[in-house]
PDB file of N, CA and C in Angstrom:
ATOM      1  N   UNK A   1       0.844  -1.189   0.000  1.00  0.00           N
ATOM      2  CA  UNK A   1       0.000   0.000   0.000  1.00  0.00           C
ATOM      3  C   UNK A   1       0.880   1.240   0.000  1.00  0.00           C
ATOM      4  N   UNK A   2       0.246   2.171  -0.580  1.00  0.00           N
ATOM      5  CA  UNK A   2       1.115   3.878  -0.896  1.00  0.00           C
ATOM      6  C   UNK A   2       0.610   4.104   0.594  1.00  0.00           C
ATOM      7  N   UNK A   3       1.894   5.144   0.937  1.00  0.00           N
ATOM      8  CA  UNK A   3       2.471   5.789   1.784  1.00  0.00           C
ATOM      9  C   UNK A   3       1.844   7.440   1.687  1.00  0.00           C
ATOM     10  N   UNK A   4       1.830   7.959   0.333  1.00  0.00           N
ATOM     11  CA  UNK A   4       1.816   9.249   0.128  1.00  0.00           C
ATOM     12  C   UNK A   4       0.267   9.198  -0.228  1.00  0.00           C
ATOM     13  N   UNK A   5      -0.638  10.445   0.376  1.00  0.00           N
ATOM     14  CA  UNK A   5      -1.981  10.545   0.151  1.00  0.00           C
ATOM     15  C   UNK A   5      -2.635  10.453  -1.015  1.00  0.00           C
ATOM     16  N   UNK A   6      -1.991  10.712  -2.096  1.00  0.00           N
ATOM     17  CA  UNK A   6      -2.016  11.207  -3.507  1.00  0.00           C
ATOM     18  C   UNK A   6      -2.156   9.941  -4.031  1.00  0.00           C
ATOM     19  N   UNK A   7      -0.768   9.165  -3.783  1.00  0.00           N
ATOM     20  CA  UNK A   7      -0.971   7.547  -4.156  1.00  0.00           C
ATOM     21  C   UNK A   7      -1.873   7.134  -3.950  1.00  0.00           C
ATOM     22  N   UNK A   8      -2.547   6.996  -2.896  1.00  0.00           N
ATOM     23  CA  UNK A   8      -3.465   6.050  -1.781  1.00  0.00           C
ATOM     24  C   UNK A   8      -4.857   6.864  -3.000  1.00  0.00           C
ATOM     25  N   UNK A   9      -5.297   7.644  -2.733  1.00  0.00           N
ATOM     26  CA  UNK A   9      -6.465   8.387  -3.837  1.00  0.00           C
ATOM     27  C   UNK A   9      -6.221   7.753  -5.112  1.00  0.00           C
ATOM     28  N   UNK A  10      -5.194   7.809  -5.586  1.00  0.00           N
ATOM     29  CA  UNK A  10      -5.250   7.116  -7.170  1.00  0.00           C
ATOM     30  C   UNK A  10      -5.687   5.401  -7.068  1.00  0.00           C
ATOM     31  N   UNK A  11      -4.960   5.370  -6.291  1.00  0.00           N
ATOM     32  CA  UNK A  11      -5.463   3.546  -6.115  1.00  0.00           C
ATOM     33  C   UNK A  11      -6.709   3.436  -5.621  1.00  0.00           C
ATOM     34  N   UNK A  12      -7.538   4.263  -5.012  1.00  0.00           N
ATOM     35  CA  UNK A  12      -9.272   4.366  -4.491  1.00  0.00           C
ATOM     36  C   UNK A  12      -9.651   4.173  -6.169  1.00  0.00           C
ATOM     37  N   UNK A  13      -9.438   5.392  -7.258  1.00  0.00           N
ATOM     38  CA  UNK A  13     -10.196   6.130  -7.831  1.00  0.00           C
ATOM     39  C   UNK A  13     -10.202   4.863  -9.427  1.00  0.00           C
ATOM     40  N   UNK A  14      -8.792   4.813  -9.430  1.00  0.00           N
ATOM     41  CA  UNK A  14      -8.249   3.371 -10.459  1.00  0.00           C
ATOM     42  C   UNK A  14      -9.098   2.271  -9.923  1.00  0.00           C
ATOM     43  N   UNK A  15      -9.555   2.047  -9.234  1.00  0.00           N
ATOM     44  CA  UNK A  15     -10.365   0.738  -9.173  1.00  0.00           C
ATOM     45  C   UNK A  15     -12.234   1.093  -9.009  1.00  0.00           C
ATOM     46  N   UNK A  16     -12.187   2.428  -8.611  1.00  0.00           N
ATOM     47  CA  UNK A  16     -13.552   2.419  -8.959  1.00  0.00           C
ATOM     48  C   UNK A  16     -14.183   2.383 -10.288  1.00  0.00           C
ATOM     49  N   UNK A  17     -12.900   3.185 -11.431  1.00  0.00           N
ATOM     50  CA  UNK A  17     -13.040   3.240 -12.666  1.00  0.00           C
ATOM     51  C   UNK A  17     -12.747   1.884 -13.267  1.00  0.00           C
ATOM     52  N   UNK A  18     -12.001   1.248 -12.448  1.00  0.00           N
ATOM     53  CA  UNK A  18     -12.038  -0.355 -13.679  1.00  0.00           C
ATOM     54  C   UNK A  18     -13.314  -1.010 -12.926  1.00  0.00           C
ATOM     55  N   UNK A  19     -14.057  -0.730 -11.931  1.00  0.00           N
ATOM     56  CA  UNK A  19     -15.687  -1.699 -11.720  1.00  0.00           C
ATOM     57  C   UNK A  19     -16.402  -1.306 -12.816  1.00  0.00           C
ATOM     58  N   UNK A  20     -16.019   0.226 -12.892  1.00  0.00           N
ATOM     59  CA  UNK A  20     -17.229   1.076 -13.676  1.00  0.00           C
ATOM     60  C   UNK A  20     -16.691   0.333 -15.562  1.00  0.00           C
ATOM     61  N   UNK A  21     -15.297   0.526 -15.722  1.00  0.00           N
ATOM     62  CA  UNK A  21     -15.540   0.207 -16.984  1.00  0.00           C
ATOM     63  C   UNK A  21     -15.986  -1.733 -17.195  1.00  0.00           C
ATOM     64  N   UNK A  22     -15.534  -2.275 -15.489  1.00  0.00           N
ATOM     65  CA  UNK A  22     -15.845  -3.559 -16.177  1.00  0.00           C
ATOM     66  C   UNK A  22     -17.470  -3.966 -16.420  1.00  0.00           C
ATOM     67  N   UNK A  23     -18.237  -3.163 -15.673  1.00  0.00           N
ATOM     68  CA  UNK A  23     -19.510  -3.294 -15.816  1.00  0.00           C
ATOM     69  C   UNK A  23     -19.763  -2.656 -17.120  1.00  0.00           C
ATOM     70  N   UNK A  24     -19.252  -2.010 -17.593  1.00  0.00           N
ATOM     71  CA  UNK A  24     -19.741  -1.455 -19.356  1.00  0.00           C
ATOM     72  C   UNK A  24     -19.522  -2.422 -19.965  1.00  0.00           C
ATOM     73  N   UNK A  25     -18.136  -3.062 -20.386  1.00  0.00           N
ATOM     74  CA  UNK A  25     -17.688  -3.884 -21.156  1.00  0.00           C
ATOM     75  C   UNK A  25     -18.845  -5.073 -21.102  1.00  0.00           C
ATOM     76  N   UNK A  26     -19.059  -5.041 -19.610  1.00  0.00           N
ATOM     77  CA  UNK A  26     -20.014  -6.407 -19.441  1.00  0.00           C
ATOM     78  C   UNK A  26     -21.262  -6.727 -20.127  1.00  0.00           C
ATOM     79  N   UNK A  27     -21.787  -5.300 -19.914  1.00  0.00           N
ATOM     80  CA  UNK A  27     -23.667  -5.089 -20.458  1.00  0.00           C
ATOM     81  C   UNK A  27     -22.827  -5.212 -22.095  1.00  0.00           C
ATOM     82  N   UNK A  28     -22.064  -4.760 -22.674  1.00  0.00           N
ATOM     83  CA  UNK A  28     -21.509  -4.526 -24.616  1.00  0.00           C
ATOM     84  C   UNK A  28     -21.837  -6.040 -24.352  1.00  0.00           C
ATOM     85  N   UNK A  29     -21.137  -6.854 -23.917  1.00  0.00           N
ATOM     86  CA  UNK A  29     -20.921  -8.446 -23.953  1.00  0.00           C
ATOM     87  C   UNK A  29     -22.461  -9.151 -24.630  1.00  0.00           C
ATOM     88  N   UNK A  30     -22.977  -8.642 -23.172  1.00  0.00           N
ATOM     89  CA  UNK A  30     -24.242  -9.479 -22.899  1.00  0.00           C
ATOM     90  C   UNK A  30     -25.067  -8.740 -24.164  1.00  0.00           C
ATOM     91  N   UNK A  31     -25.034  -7.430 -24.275  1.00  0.00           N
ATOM     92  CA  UNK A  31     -26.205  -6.771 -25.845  1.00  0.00           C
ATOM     93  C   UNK A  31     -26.001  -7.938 -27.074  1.00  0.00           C
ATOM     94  N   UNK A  32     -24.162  -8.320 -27.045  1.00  0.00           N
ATOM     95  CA  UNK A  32     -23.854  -8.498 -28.236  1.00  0.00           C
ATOM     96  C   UNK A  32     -24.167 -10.353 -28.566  1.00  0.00           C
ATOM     97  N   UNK A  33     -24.365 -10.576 -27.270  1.00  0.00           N
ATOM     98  CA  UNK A  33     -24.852 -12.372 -27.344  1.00  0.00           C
ATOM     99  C   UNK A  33     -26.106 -12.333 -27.099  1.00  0.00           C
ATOM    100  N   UNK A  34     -27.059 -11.603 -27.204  1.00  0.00           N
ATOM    101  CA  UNK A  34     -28.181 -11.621 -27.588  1.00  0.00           C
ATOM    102  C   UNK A  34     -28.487 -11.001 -28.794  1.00  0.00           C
ATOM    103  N   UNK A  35     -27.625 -10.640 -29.911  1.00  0.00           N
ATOM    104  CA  UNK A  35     -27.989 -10.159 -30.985  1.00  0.00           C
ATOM    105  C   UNK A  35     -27.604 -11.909 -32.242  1.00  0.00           C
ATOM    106  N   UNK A  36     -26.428 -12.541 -30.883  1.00  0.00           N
ATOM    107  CA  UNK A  36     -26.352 -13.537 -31.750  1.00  0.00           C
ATOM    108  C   UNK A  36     -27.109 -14.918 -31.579  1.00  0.00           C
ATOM    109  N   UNK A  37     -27.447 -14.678 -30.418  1.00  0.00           N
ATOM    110  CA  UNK A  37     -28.544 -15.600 -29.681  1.00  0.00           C
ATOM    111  C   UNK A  37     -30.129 -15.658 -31.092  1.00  0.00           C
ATOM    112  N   UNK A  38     -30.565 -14.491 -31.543  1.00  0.00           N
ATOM    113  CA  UNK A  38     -31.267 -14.396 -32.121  1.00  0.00           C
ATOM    114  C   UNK A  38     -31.214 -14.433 -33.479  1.00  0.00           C
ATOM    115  N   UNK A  39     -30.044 -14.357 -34.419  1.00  0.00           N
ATOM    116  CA  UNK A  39     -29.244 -14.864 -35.475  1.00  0.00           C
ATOM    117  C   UNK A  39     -29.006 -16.704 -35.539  1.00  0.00           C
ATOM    118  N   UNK A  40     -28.816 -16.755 -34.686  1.00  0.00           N
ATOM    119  CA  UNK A  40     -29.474 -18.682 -33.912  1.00  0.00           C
ATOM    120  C   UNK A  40     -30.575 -19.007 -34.308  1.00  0.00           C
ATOM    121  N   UNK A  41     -31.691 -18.180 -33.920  1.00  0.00           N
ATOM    122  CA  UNK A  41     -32.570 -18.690 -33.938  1.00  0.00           C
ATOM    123  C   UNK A  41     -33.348 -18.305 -35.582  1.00  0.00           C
ATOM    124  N   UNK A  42     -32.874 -17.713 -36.062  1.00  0.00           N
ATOM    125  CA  UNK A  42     -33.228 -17.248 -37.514  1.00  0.00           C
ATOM    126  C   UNK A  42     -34.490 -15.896 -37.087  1.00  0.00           C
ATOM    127  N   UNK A  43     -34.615 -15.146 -36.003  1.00  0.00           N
ATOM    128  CA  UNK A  43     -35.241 -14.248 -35.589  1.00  0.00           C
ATOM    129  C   UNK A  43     -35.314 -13.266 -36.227  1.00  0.00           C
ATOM    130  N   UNK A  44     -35.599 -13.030 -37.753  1.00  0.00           N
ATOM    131  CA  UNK A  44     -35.111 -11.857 -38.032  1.00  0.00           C
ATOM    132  C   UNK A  44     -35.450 -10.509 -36.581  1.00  0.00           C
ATOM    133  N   UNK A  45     -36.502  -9.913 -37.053  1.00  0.00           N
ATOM    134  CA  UNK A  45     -37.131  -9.056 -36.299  1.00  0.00           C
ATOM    135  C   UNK A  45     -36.457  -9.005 -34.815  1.00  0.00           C
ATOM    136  N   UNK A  46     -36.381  -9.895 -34.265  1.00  0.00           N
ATOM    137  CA  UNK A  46     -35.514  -9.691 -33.097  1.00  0.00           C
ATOM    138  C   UNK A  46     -34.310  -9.343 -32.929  1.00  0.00           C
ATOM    139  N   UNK A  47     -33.224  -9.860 -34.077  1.00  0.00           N
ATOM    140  CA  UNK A  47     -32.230  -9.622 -34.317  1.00  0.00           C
ATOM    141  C   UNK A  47     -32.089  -8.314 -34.694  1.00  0.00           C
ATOM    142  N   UNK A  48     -33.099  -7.649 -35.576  1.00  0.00           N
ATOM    143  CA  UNK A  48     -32.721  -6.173 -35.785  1.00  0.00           C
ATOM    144  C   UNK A  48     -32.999  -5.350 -34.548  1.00  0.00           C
ATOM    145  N   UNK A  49     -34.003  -5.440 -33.822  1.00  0.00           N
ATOM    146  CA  UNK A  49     -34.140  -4.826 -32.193  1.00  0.00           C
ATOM    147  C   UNK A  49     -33.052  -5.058 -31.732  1.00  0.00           C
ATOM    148  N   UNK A  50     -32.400  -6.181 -31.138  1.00  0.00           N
ATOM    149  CA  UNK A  50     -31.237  -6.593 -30.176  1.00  0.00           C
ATOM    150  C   UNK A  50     -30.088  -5.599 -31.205  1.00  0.00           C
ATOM    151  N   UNK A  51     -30.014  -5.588 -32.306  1.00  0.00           N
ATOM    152  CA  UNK A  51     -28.365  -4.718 -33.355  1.00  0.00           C
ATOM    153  C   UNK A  51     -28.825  -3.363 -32.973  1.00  0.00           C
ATOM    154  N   UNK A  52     -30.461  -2.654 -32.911  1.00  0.00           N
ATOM    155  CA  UNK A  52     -29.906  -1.587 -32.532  1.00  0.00           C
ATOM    156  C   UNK A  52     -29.787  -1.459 -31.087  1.00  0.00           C
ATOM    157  N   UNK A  53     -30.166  -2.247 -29.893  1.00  0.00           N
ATOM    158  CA  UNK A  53     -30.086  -2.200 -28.463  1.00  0.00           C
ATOM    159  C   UNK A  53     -28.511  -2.085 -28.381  1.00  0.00           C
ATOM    160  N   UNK A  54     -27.453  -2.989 -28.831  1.00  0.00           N
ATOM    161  CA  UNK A  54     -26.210  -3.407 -28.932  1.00  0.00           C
ATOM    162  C   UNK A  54     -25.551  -2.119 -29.538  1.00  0.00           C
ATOM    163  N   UNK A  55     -26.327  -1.196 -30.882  1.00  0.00           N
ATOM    164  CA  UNK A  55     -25.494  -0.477 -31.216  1.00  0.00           C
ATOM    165  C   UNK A  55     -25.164   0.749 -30.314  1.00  0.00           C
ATOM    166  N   UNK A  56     -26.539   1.052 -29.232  1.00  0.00           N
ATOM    167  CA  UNK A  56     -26.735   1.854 -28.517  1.00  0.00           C
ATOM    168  C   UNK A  56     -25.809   1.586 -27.678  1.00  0.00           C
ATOM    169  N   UNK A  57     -25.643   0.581 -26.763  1.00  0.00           N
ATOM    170  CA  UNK A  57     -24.587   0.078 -25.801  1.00  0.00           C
ATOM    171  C   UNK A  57     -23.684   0.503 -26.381  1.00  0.00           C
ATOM    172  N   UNK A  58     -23.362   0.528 -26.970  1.00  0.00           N
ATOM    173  CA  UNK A  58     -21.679   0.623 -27.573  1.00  0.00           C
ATOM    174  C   UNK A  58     -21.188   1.988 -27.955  1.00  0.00           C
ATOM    175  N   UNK A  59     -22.428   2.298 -28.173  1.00  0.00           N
ATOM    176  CA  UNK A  59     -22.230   3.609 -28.144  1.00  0.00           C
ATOM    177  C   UNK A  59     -21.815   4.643 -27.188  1.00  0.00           C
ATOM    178  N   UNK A  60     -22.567   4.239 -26.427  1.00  0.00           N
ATOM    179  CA  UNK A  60     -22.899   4.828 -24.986  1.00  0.00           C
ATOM    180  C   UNK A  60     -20.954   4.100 -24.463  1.00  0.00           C
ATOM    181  N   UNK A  61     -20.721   3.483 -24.685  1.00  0.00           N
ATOM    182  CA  UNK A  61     -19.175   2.555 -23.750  1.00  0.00           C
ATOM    183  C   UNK A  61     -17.757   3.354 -24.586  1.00  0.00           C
ATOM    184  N   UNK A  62     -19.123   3.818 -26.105  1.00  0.00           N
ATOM    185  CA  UNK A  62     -17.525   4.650 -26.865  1.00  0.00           C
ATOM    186  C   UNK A  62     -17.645   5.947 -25.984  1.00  0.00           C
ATOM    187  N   UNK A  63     -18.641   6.896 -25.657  1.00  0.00           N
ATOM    188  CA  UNK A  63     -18.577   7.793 -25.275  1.00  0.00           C
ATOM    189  C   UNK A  63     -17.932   8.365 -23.519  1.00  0.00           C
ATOM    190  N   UNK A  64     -18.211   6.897 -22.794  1.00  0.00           N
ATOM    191  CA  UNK A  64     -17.175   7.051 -21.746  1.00  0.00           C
ATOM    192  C   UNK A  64     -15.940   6.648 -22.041  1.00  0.00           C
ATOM    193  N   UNK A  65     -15.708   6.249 -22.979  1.00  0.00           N
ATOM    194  CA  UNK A  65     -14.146   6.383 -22.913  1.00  0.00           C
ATOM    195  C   UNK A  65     -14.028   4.850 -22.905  1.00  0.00           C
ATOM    196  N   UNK A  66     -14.675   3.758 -22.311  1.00  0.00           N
ATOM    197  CA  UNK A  66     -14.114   2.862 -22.551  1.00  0.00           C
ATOM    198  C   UNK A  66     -13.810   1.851 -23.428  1.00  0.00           C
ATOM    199  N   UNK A  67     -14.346   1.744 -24.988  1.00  0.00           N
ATOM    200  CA  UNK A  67     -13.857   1.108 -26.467  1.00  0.00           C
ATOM    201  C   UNK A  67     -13.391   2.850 -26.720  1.00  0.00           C
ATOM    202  N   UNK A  68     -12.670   2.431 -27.977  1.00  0.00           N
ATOM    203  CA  UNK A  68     -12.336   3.207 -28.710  1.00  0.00           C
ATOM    204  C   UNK A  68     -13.164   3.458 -29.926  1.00  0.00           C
ATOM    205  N   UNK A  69     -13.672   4.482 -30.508  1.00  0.00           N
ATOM    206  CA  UNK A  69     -14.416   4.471 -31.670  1.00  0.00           C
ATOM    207  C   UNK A  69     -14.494   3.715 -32.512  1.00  0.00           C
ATOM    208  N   UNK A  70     -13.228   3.441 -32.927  1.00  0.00           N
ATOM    209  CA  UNK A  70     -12.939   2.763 -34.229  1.00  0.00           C
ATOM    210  C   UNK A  70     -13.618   0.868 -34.148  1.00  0.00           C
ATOM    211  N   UNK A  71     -12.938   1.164 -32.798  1.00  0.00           N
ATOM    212  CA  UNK A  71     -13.074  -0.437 -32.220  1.00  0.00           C
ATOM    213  C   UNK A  71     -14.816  -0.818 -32.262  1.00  0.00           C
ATOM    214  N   UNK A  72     -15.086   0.061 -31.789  1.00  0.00           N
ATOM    215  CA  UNK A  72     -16.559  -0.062 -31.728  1.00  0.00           C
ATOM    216  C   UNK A  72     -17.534  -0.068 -33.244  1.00  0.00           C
ATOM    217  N   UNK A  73     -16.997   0.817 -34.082  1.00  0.00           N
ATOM    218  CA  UNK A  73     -17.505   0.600 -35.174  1.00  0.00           C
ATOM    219  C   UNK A  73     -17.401  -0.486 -36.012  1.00  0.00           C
ATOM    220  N   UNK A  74     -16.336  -1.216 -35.981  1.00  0.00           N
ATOM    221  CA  UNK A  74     -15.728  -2.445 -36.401  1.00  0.00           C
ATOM    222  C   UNK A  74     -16.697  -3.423 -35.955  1.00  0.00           C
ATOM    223  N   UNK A  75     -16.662  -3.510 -34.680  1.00  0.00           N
ATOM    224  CA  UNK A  75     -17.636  -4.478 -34.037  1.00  0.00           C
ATOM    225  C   UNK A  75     -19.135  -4.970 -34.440  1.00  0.00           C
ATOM    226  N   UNK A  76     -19.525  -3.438 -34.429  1.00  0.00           N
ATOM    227  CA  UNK A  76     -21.240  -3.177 -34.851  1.00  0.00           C
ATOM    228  C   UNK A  76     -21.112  -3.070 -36.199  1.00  0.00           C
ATOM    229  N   UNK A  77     -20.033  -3.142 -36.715  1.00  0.00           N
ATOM    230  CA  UNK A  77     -20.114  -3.350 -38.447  1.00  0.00           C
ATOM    231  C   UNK A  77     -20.457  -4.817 -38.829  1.00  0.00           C
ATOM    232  N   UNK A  78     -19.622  -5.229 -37.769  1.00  0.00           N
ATOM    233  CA  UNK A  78     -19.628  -6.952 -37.969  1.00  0.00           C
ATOM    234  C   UNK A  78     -20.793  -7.573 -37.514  1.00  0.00           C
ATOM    235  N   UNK A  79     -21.526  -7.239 -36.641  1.00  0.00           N
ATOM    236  CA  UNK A  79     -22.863  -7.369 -36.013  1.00  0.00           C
ATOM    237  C   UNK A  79     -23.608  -7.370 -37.160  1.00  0.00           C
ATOM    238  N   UNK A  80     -23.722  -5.882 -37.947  1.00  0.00           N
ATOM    239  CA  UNK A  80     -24.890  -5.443 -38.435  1.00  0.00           C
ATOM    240  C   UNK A  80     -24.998  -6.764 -39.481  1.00  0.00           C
ATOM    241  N   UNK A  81     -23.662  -6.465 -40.156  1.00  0.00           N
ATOM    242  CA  UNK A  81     -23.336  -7.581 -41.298  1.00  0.00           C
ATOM    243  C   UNK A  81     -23.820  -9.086 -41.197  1.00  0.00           C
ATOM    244  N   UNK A  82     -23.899  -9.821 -40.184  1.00  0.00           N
ATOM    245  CA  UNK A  82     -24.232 -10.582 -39.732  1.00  0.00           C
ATOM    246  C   UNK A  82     -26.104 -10.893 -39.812  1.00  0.00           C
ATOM    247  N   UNK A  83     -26.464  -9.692 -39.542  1.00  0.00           N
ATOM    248  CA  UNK A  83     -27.832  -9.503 -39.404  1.00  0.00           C
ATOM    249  C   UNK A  83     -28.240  -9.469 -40.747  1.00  0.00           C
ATOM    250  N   UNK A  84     -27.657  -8.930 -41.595  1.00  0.00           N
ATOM    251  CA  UNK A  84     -28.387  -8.265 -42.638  1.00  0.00           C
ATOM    252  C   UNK A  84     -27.965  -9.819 -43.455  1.00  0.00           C
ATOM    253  N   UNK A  85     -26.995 -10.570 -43.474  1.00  0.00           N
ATOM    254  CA  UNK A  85     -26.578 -11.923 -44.237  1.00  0.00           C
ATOM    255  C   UNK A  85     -28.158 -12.870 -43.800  1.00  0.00           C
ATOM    256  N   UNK A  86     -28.730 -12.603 -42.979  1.00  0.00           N
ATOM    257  CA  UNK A  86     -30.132 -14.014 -42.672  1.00  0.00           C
ATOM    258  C   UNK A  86     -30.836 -13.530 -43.768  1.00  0.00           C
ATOM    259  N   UNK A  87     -31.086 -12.598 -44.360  1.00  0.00           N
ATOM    260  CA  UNK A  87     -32.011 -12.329 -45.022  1.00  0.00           C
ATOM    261  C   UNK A  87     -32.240 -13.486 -46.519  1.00  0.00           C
TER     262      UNK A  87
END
């Protein structure tokens, strides 16, 4: 454990921010296996609800900071693509 107050605060603040980003990453996870959960099942209609629920998540995880844009677009590119191939 840090000695100096400053330390001791960063190590509080660094782990509240990795709960916070691991719970983002988590809900992206879970949007994105229910978009494929329903691609399973040949759902169209569901599958397009769950791609935009998922695109929203991700959105929302680019804007705190935790994916990176690019990363995120890649992702939901590959999603969408996916969706739009059942047809």
């Amino acid at each position: 454990m840090a000695n100096i107050k400053s330390a001791k605060k960063r190590i509080l603040v660094n782990r509240t921010k990795a709960e916070r980003n691991k719970a983002i990453r988590s809900g992206v996870k879970t949007a994105f296996k229910k978009v494929h959960a329903a691609i399973e099942t040949n759902d169209k209609d569901a599958a397009a609800a769950a791609l935009r629920a998922a695109t929203s998540t991700m959105n929302k995880a680019v804007t705190k900071g935790v994916y990176h844009k690019n990363t995120a677009s890649r992702k939901v590119s590959r999603l969408a693509q996916a969706v739009n191939k059942m047809a």
